[in-house]
C-alpha atoms as a PDB file:
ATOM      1  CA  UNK A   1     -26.916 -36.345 -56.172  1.00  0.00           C
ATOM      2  CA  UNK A   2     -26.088 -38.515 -53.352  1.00  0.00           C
ATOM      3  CA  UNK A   3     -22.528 -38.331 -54.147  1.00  0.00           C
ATOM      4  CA  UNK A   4     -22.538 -34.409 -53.773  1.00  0.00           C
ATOM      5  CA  UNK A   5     -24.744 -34.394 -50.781  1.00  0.00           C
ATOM      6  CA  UNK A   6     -21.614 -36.849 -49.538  1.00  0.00           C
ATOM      7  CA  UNK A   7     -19.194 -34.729 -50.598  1.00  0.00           C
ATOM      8  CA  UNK A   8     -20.849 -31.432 -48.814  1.00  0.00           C
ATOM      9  CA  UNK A   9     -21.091 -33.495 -45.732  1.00  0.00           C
ATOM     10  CA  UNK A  10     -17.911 -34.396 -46.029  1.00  0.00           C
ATOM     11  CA  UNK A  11     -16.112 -31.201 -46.471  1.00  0.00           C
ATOM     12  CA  UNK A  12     -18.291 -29.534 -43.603  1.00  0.00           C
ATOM     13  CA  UNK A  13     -17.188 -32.057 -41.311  1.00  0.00           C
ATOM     14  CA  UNK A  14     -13.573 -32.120 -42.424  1.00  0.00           C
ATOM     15  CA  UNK A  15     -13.836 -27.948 -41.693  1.00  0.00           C
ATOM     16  CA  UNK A  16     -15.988 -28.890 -38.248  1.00  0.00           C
ATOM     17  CA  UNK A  17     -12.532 -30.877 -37.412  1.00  0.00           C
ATOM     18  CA  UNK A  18     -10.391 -28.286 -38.477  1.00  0.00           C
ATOM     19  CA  UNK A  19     -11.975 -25.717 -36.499  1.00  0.00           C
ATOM     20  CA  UNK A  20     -11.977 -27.770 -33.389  1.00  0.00           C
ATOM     21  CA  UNK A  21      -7.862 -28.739 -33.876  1.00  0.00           C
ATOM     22  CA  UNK A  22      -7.657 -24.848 -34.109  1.00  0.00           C
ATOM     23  CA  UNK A  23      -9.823 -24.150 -31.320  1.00  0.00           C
ATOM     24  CA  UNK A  24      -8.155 -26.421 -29.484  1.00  0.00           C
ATOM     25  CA  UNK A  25      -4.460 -25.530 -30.321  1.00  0.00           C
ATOM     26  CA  UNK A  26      -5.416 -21.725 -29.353  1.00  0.00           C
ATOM     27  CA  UNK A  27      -6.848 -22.894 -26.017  1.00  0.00           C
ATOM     28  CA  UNK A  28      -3.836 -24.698 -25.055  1.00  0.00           C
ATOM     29  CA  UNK A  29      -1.491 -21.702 -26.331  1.00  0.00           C
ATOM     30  CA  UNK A  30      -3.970 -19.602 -23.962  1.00  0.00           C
ATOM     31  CA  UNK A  31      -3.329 -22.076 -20.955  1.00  0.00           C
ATOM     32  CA  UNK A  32       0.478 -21.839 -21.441  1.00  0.00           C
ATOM     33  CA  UNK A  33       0.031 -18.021 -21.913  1.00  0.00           C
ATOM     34  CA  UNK A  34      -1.683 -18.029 -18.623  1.00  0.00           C
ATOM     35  CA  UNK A  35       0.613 -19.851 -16.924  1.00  0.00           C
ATOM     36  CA  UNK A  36       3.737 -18.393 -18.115  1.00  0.00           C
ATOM     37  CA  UNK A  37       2.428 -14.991 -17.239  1.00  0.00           C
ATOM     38  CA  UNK A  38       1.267 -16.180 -13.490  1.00  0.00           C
ATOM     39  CA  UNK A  39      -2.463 -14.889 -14.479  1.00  0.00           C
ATOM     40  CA  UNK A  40      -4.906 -17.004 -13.193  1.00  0.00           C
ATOM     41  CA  UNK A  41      -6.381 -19.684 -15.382  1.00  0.00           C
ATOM     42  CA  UNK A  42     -10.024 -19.519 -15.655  1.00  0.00           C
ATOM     43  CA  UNK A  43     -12.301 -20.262 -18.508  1.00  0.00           C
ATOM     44  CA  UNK A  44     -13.380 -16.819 -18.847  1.00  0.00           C
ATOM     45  CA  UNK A  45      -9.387 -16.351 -19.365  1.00  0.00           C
ATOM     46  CA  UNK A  46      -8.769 -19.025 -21.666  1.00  0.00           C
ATOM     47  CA  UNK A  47     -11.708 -18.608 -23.699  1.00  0.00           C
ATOM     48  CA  UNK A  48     -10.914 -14.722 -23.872  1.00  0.00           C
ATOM     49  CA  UNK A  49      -7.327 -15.543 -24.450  1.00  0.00           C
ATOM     50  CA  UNK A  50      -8.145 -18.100 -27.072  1.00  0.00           C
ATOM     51  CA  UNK A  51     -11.177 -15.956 -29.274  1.00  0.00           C
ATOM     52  CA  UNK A  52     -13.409 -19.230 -28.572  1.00  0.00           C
ATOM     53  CA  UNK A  53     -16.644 -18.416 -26.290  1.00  0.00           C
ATOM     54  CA  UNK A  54     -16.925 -20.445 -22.478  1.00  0.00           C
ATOM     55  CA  UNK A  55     -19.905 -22.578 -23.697  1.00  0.00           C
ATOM     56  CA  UNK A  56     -16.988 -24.052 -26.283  1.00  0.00           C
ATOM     57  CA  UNK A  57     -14.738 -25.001 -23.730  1.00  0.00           C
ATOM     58  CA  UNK A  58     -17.471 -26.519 -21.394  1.00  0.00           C
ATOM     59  CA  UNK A  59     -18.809 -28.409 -24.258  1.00  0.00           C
ATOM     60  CA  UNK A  60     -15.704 -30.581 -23.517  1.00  0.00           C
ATOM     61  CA  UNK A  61     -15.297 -32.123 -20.134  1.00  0.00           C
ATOM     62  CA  UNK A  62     -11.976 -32.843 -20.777  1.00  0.00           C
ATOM     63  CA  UNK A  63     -10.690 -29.191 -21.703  1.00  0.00           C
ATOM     64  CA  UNK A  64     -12.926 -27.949 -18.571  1.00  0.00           C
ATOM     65  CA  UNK A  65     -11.286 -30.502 -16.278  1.00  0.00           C
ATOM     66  CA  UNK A  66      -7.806 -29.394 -17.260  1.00  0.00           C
ATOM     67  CA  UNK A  67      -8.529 -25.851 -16.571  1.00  0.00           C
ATOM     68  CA  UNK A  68     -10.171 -26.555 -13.408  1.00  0.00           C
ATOM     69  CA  UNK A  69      -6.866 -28.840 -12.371  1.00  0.00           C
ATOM     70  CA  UNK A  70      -4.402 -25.900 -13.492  1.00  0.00           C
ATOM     71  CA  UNK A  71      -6.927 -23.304 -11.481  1.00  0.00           C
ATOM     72  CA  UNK A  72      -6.809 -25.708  -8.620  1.00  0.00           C
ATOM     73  CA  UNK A  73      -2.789 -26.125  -8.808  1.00  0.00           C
ATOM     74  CA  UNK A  74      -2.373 -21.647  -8.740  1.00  0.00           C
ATOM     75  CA  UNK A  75      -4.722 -21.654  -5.664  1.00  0.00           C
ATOM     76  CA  UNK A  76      -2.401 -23.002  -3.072  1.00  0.00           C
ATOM     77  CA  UNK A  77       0.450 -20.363  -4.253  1.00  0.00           C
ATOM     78  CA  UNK A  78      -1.991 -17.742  -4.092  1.00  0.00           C
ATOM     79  CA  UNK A  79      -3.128 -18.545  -0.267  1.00  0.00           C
ATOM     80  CA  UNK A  80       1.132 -18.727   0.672  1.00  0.00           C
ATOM     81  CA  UNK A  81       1.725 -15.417  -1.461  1.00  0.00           C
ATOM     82  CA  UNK A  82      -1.015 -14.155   0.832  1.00  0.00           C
ATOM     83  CA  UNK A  83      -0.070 -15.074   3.938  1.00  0.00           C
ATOM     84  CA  UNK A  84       3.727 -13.657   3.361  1.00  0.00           C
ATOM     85  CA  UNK A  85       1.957 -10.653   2.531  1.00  0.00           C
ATOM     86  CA  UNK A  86       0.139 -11.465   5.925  1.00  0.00           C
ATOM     87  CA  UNK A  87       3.055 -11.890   7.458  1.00  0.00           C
ATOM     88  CA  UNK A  88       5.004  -8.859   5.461  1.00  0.00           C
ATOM     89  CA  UNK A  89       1.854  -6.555   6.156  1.00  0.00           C
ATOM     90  CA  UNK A  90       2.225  -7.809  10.066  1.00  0.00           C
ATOM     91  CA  UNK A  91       6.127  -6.653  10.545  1.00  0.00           C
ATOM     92  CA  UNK A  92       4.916  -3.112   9.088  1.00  0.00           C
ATOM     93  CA  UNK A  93       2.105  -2.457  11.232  1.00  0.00           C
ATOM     94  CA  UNK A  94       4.777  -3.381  14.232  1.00  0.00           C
ATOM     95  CA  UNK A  95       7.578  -1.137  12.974  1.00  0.00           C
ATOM     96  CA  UNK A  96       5.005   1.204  12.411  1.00  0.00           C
ATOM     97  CA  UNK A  97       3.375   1.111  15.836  1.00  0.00           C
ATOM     98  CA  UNK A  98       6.970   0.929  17.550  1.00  0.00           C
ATOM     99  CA  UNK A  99       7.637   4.819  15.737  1.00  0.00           C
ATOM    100  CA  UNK A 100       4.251   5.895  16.671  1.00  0.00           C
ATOM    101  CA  UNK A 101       5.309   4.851  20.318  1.00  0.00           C
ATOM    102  CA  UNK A 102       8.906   6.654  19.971  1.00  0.00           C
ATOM    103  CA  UNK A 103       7.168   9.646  18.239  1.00  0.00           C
ATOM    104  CA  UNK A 104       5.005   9.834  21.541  1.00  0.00           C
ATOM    105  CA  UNK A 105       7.591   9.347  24.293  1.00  0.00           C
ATOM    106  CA  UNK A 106       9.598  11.918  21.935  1.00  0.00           C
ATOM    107  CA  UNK A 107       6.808  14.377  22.025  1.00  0.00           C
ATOM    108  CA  UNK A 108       5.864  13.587  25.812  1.00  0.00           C
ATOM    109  CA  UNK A 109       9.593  14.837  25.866  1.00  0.00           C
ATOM    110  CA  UNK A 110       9.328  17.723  23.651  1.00  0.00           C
ATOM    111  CA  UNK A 111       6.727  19.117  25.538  1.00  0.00           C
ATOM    112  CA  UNK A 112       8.078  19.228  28.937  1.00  0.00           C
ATOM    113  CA  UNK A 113      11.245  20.941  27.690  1.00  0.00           C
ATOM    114  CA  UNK A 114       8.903  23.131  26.650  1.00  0.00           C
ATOM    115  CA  UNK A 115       7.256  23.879  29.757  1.00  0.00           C
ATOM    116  CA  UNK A 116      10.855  23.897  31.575  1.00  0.00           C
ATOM    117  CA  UNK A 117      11.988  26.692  28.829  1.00  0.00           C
ATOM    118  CA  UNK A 118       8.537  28.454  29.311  1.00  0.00           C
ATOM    119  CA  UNK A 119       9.563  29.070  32.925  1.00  0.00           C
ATOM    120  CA  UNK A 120      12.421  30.177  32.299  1.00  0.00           C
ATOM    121  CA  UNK A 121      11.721  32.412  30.190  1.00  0.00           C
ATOM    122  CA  UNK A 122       9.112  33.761  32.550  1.00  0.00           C
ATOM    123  CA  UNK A 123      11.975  33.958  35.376  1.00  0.00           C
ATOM    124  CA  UNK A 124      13.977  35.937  32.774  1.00  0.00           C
ATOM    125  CA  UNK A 125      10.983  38.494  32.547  1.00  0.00           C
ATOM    126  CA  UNK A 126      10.617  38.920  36.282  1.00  0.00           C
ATOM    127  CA  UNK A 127      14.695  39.320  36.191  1.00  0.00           C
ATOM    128  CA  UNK A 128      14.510  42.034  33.815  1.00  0.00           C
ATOM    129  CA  UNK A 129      11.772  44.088  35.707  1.00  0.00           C
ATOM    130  CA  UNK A 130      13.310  43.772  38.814  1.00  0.00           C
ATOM    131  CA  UNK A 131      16.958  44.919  37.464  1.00  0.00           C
ATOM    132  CA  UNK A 132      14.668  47.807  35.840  1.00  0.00           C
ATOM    133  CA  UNK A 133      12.923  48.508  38.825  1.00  0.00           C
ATOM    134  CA  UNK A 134      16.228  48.620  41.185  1.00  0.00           C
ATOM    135  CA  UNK A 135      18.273  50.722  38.721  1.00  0.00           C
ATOM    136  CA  UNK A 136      15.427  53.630  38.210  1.00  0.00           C
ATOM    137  CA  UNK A 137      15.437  52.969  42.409  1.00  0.00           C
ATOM    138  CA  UNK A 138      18.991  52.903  42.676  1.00  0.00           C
ATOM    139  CA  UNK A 139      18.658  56.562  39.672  1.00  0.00           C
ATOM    140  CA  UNK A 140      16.036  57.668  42.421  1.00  0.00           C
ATOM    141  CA  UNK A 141      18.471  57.097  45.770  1.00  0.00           C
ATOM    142  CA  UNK A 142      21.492  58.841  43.717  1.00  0.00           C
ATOM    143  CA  UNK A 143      19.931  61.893  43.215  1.00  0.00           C
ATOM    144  CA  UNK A 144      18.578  62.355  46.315  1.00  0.00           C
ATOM    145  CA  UNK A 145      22.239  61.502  47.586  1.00  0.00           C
ATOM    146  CA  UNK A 146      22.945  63.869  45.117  1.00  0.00           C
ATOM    147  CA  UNK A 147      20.735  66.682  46.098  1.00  0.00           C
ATOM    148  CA  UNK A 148      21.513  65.675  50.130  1.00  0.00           C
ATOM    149  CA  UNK A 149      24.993  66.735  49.012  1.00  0.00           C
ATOM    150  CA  UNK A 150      24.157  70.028  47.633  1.00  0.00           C
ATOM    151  CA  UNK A 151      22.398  71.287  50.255  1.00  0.00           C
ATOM    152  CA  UNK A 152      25.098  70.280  52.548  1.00  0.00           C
ATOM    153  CA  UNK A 153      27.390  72.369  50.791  1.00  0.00           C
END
């Protein structure tokens, strides 16, 4: 009986091995995953990655260290990816403010050639009723010239 309790034991902790070389081999594969794919690497991400749960992976020191060390390496890229997108976001907002101040000098612009055509226009308008009003005056003058004539005749 002893022998067969042995045995049992034995086999259980053979599979408790072989489960944790599996565990382990899926966690790394995870972590490489991760890093090939520039994700970041966080337990939550590994253990999702590698179907084990978080408390597995802080159950070994070792395994969390290594994560925390590869999360620790990605943080530095992420702060200079950010700060060219600073700096990219930066030049934008001054080419953008530079057409905004165009588009306003351009509309300043716009607007007094407006006015300008506006009084012309106007001037145009007075023109026109004063050539109407001279030539029904100047229709007015001929035929009273035109009647002075007659009766002078």
């Amino acid at each position: 009986m002893n022998e067969a309790k042995n045995k049992r034991l034995a086999a259980l902790s053979n599979a408790a091995l072989e489960k944790k070389r599996l565990a382990a081999e899926a966690t790394d594969k995870a972590i490489r995953s991760l890093t090939i794919s520039n994700q970041p690497i966080t337990v939550a991400n590994v253990a999702r990655l590698a179907g084990v749960s978080t408390s597995y992976i802080y159950k070994y020191p070792e395994l969390r260290e290594r994560i925390n060390s590869l999360r620790t390496q990605q943080h530095p890229i992420r702060l200079s990816q950010n700060t060219a997108s600073i700096s990219s976001q930066a030049t934008v907002i001054y080419t953008l403010r530079e057409e905004v101040k165009r588009l306003n000098s351009l509309l300043i612009k716009s607007k007094q050639d407006n006015q300008l055509l506006i009084g012309q226009i106007y001037q145009q308008q007075d023109s026109q009723k004063l050539i109407e009003h001279l030539q029904s005056e100047n229709k007015n003058k001929q035929n009273k010239y035109s009647n002075f004539i007659r009766k002078l005749n």
